[in-house]
Protein backbone atom coordinates (compact mmCIF):
# COMPACT_ATOMS: atom_id res chain seq x y z
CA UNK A 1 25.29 -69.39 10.13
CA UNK A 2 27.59 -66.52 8.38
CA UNK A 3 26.37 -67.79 5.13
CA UNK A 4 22.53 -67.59 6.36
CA UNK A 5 23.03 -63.88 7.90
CA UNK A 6 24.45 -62.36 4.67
CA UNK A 7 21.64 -64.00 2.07
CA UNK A 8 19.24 -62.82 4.59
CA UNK A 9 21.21 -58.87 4.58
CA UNK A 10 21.25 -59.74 0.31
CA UNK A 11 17.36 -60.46 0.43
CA UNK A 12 16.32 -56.80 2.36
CA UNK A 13 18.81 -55.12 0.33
CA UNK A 14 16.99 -56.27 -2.47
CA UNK A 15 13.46 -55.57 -1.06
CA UNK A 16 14.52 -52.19 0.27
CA UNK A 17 15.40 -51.25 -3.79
CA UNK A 18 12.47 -53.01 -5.07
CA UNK A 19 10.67 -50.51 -2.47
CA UNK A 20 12.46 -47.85 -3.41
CA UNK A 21 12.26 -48.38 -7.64
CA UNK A 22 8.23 -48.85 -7.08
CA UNK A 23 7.70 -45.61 -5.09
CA UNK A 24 9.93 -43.55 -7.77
CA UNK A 25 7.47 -44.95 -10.26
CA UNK A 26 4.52 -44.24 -8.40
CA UNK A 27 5.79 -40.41 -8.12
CA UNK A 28 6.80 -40.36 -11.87
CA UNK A 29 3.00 -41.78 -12.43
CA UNK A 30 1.16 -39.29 -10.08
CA UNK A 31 3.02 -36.53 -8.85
CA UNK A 32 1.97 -34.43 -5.77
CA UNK A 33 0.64 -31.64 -8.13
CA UNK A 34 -1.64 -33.50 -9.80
CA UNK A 35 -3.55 -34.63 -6.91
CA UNK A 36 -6.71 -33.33 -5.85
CA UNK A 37 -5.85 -33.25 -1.88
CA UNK A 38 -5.19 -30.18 -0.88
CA UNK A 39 -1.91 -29.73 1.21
CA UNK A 40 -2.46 -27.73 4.21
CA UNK A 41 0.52 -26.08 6.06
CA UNK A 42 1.35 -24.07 9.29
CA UNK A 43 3.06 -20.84 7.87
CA UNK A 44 3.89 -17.67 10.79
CA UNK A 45 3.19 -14.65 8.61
CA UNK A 46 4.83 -11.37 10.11
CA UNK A 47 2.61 -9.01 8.40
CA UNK A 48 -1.16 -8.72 9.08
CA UNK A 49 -3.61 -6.15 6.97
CA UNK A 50 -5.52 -3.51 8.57
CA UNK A 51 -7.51 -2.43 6.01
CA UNK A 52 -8.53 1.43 4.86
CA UNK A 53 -7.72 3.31 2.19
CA UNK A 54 -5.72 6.39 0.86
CA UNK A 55 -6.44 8.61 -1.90
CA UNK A 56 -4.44 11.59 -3.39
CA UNK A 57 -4.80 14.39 -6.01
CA UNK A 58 -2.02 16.97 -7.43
CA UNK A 59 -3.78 20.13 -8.36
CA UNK A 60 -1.93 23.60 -10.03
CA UNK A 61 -0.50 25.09 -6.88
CA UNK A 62 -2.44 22.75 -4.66
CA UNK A 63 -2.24 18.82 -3.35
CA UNK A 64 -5.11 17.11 -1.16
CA UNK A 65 -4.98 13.86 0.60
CA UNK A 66 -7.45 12.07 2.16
CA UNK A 67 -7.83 8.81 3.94
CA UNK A 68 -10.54 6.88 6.44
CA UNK A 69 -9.85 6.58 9.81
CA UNK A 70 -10.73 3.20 10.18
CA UNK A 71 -8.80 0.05 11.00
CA UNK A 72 -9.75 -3.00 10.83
CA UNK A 73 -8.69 -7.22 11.69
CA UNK A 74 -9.63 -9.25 9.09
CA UNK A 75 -11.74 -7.25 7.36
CA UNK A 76 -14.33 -7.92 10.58
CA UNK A 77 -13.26 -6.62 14.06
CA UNK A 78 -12.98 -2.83 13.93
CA UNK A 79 -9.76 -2.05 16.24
CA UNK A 80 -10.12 1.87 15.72
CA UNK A 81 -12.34 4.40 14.42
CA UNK A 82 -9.68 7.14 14.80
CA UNK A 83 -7.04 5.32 13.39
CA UNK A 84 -3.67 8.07 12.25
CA UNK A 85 -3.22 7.35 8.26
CA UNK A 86 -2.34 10.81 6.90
CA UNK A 87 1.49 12.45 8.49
CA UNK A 88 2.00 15.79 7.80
CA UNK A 89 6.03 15.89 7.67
CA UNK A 90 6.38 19.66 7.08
CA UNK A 91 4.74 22.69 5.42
CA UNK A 92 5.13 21.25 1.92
CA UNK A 93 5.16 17.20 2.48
CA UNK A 94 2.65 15.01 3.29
CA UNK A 95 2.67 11.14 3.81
CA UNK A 96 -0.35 8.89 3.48
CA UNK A 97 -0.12 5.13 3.97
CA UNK A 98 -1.85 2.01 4.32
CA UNK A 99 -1.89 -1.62 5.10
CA UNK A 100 0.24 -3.03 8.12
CA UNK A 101 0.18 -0.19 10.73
CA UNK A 102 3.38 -1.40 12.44
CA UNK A 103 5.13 -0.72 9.40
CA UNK A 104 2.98 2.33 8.66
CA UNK A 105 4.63 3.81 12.12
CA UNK A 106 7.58 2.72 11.30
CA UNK A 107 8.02 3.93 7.85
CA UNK A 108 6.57 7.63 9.62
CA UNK A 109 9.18 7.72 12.40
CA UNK A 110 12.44 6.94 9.41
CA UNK A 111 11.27 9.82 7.82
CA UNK A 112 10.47 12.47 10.30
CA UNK A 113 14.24 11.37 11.79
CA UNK A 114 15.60 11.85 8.17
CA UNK A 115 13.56 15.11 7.78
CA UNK A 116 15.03 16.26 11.53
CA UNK A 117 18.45 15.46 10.31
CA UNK A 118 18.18 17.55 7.10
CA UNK A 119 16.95 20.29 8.95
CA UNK A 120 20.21 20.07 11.43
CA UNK A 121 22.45 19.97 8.42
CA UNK A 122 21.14 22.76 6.38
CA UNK A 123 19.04 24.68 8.12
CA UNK A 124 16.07 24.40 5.74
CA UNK A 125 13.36 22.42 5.09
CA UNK A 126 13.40 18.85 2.50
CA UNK A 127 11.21 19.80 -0.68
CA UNK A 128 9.04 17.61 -1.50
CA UNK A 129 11.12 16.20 -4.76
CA UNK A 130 14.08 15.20 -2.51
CA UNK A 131 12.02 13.72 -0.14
CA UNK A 132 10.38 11.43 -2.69
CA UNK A 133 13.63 10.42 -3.78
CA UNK A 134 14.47 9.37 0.11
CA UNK A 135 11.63 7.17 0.30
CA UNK A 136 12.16 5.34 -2.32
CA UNK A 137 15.47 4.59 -1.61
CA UNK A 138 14.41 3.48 1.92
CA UNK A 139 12.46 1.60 0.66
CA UNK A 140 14.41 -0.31 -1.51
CA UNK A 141 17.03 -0.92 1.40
CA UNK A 142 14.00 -2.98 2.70
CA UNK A 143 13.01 -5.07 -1.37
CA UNK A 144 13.93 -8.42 0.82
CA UNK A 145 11.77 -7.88 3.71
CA UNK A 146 9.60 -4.27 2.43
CA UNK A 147 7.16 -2.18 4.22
CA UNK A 148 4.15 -3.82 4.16
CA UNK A 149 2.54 -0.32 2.99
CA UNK A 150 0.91 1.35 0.31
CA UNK A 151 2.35 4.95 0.36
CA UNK A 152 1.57 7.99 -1.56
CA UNK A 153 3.54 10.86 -0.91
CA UNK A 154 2.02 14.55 -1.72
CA UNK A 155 3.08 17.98 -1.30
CA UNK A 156 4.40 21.33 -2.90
CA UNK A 157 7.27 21.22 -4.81
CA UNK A 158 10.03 24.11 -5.41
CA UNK A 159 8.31 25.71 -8.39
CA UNK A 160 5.03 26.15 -6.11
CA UNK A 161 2.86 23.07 -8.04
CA UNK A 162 0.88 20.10 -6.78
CA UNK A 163 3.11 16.72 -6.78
CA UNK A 164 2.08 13.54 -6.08
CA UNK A 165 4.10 10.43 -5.92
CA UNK A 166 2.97 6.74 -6.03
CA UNK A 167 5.09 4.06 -4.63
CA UNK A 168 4.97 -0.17 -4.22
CA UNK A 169 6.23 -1.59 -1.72
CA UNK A 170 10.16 -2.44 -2.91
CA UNK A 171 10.28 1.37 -4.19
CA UNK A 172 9.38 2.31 -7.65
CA UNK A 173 8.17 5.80 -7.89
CA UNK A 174 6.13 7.84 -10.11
CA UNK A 175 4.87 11.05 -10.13
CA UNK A 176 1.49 11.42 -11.74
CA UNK A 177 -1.58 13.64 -11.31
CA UNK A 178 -3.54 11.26 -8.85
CA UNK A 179 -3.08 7.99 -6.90
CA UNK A 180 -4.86 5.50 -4.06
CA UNK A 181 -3.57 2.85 -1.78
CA UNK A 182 -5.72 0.41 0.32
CA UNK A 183 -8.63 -1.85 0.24
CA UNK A 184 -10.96 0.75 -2.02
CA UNK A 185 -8.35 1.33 -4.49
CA UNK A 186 -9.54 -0.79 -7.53
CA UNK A 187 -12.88 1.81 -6.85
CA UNK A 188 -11.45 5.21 -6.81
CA UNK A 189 -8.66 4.71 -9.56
CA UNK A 190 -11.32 4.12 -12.06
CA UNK A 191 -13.02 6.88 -10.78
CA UNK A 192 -10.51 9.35 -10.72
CA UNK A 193 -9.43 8.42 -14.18
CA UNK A 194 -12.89 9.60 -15.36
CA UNK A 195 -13.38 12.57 -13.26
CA UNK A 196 -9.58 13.93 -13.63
CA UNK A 197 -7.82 11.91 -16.63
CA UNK A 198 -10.81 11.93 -18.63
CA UNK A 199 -9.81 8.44 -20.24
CA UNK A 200 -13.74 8.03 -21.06
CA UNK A 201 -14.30 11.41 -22.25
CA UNK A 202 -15.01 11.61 -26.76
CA UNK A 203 -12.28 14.02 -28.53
CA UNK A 204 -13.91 17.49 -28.90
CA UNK A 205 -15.59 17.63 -25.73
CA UNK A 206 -14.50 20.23 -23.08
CA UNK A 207 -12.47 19.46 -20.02
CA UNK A 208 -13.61 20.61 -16.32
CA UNK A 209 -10.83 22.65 -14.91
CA UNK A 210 -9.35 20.95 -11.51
CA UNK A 211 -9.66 23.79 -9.17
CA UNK A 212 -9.17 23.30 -5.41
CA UNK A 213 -12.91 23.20 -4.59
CA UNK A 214 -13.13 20.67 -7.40
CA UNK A 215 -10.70 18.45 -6.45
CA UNK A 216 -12.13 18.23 -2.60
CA UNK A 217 -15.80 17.59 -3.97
CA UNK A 218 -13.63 14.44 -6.21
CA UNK A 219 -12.45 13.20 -2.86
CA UNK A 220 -15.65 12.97 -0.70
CA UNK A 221 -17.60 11.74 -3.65
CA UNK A 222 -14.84 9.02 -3.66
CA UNK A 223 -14.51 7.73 -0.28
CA UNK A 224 -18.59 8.12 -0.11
CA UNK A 225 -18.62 5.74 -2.71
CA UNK A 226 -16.20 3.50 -1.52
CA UNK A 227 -17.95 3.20 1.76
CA UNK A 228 -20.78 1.94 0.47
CA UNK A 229 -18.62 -0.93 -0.87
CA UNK A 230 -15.89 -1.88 1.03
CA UNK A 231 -15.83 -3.16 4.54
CA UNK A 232 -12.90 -1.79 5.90
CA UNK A 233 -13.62 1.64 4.90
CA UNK A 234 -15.50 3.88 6.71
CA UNK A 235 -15.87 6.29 10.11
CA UNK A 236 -14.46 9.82 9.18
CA UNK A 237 -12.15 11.01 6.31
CA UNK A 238 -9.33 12.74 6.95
CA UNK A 239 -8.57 15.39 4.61
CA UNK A 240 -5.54 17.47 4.20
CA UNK A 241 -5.11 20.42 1.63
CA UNK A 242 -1.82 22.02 0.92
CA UNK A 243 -1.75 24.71 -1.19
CA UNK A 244 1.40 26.80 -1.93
CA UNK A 245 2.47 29.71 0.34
CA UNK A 246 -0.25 28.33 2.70
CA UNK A 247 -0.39 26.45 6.00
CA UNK A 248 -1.35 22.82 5.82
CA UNK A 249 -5.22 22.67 6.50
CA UNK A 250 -6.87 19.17 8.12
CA UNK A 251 -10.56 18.28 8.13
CA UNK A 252 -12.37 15.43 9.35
CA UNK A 253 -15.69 14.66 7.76
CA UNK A 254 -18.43 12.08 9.08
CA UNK A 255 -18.41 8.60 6.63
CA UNK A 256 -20.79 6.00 7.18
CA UNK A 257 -19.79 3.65 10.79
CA UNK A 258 -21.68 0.50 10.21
């Protein structure tokens, strides 16, 4: 009976590895990737996409940023039409942002309490060159789970001309003459790069001068068009114009609702 019980233990031992050998050649012959069935999987994502869009422009002595006010679930359920993208940190800094509002409020609130803080210390107000420098750092601090945000910061700096500074989300920075953030991005980049950089314009052929009235006609002309476009831009722009030894100035203008 001993003898019976461990031929019959042998036997499955040897099935079990027969099993085993055959299904290692079956994977070798058609791997998972190959196959045409499409794997589906339930995945909790922490980070949801509100839509809108963000625009800025760096003039002489002058800065303007504009955004919609609209935000949007999916691209298809409005939530807001008066939705806060634009923060106006002090007289000569301005933050715009987009994407996942919980982070957008979140990213607002660590710098006002840094800003608050610097202002305790040394009894002055951040410039807008430090300031960039701050958010990038923060963040950074955040590359392994980042603000889910497109910001573009914009202000004054110490010598009294525009600045604007472009961001991703782990904290790269550059400061160039005009950037967007948001859903109609990939439409007013190209845009702006023929109205301001003039990447389309021949050799020889004379540049338009960016005044301040210039640069706000740029804007409207840019969300306008975006509106007609995108789907999670619309309601009202907010526009904000600092200009050097000036008061921060907001407007809201009417965008198409539908």
């Amino acid at each position: 009976m001993t003898s019976f019980t461990g031929i019959t233990a042998v036997a499955n031992a040897t099935d079990n590895m027969a099993m085993f050998k055959q299904a290692m050649r079956d994977v070798a012959t058609h791997p998972e990737w190959m196959s045409s069935r499409q794997i589906e999987r339930q995945r909790w994502n922490p980070y949801s996409m509100e839509g809108g869009s963000t625009c800025a422009i760096a003039g002489e002595n002058f800065a303007i940023v504009a955004s919609d006010t609209r935000m949007t679930q999916n691209d298809i359920n409005i939530l807001t039409r008066d939705a806060e993208k634009i923060h106006v940190l002090n007289d000569s800094i301005v933050l715009t942002t987009s994407g996942f509002y919980g982070d957008v409020i979140q990213l607002k609130k660590v710098l006002q309490s840094r800003l608050h803080k610097y202002r305790f210390d040394y009894r002055a107000d951040m410039s807008v060159d430090l300031c960039a420098e701050l958010l990038a750092r923060n963040l950074y601090y955040r590359r392994f789970f980042p603000y889910y945000t497109g910001a573009i910061l914009a202000g004054i700096d110490e010598n009294g001309k525009g600045a604007v500074f472009s961001y991703d989300p782990i904290g790269c920075i550059e400061r160039i003459a005009y950037s967007a953030s948001g859903a109609a991005e990939p439409m007013i980049i190209p845009f702006l790069d023929c109205q301001i950089g003039h990447v389309t314009l021949s050799e020889g052929y004379e540049r338009p001068e960016l005044t301040l009235e210039r640069a706000i006609s740029l804007m409207k002309d840019s969300f306008r068009g975006a509106a007609e476009r995108e789907i999670s831009t619309g309601d009202k722009i907010h526009l904000v114009i600092a200009e050097a030894g000036k008061p921060v100035v907001q407007k809201f203008l009417p965008l198409r609702e539908d």
